[in-house]
Protein backbone atom coordinates (compact mmCIF):
# COMPACT_ATOMS: atom_id res chain seq x y z
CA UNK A 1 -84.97 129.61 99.80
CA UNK A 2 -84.34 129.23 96.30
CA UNK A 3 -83.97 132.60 93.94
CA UNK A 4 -87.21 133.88 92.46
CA UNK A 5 -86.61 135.03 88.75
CA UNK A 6 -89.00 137.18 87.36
CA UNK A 7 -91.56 135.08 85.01
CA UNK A 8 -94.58 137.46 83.97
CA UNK A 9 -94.59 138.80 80.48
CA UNK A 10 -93.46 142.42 80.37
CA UNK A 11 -96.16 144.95 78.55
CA UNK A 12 -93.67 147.00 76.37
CA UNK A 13 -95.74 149.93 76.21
CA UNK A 14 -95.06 150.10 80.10
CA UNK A 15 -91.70 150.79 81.75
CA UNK A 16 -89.75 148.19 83.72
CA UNK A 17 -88.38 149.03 87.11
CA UNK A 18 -86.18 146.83 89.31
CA UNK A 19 -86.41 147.07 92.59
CA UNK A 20 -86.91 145.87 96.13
CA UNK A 21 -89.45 143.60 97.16
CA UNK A 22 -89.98 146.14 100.30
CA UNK A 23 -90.25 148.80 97.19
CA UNK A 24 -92.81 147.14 95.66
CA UNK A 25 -94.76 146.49 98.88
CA UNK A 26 -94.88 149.75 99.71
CA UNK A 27 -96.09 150.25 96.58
CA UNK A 28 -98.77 147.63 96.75
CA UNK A 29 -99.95 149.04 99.99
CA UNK A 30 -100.13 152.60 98.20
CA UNK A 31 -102.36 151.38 95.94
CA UNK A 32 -105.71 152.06 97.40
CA UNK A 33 -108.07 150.26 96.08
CA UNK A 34 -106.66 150.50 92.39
CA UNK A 35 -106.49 147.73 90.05
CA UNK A 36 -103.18 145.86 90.36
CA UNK A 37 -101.50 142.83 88.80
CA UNK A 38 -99.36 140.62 91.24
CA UNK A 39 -96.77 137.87 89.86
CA UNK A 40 -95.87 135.61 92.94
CA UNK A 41 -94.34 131.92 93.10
CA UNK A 42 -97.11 129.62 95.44
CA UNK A 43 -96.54 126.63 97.52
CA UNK A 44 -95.96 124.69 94.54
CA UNK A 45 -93.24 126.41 93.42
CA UNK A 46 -95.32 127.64 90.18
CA UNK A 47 -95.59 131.26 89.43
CA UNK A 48 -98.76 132.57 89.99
CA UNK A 49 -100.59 135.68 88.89
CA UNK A 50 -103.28 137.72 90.39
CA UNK A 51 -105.34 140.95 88.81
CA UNK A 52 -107.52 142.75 91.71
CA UNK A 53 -106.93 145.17 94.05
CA UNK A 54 -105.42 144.87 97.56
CA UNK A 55 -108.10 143.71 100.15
CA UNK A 56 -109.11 146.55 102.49
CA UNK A 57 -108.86 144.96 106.23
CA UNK A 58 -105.51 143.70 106.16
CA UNK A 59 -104.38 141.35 109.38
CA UNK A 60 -100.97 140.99 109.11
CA UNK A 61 -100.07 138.76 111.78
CA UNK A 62 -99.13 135.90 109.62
CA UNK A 63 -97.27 138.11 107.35
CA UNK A 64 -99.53 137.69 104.12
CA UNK A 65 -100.92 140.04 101.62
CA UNK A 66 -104.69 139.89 101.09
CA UNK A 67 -105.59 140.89 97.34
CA UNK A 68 -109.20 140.54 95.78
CA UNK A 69 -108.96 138.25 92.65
CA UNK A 70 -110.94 140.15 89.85
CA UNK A 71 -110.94 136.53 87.77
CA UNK A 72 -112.08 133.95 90.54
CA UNK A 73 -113.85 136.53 93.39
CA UNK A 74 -112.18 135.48 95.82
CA UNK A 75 -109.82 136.86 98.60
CA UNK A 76 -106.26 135.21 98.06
CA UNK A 77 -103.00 135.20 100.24
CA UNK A 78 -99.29 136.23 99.01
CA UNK A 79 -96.54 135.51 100.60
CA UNK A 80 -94.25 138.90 100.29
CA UNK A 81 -91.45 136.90 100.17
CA UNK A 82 -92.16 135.31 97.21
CA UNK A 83 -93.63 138.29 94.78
CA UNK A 84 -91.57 138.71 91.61
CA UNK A 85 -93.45 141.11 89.97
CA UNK A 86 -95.89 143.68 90.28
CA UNK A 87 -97.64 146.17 87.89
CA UNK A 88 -99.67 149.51 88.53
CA UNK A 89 -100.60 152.65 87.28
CA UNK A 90 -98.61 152.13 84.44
CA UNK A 91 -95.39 150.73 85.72
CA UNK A 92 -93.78 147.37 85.32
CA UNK A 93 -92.03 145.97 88.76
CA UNK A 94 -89.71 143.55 89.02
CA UNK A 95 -87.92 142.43 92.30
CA UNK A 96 -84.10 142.45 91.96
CA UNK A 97 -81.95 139.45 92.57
């Protein structure tokens, strides 16, 4: 798998964290029901970015994250491997090399 490099634009006014992808998971998972903003590359290798909240009846046996797409209404899939960036409550994510 080619390295992810971070590719959302960084709010200034919040602060940046590098961290883990399991980190930012945990954080994700945390998150009950608050709004979120996700930064993840997709199956065509384009990054792709997602403001919602995490979808409540999670079946992880295929590994994927459901979030709830504020923009489009829809339920859509990320692959954990694959998030670069995440943003809540204020803080700025971003998965370490």
């Amino acid at each position: 798998m080619k390295a992810v490099k971070s590719v959302s634009k960084h709010n200034k006014s919040f602060p940046l964290v590098k961290t883990t992808r399991t980190k930012m998971l945990k954080t994700l998972a945390e998150s009950k029901g608050k709004f979120i903003t996700t930064t993840h590359i997709g199956k065509d290798q384009k990054p792709h970015t997602i403001n919602g909240i995490r979808y409540k009846n999670q079946d992880n046996s295929m590994g994927y994250i459901k979030l709830y797409s504020m923009s489009n209404k829809e339920v859509r899939l990320v692959n954990p491997q694959t998030l670069t960036d995440l943003s809540f409550q204020g803080v700025h994510y971003v998965a370490k090399k």
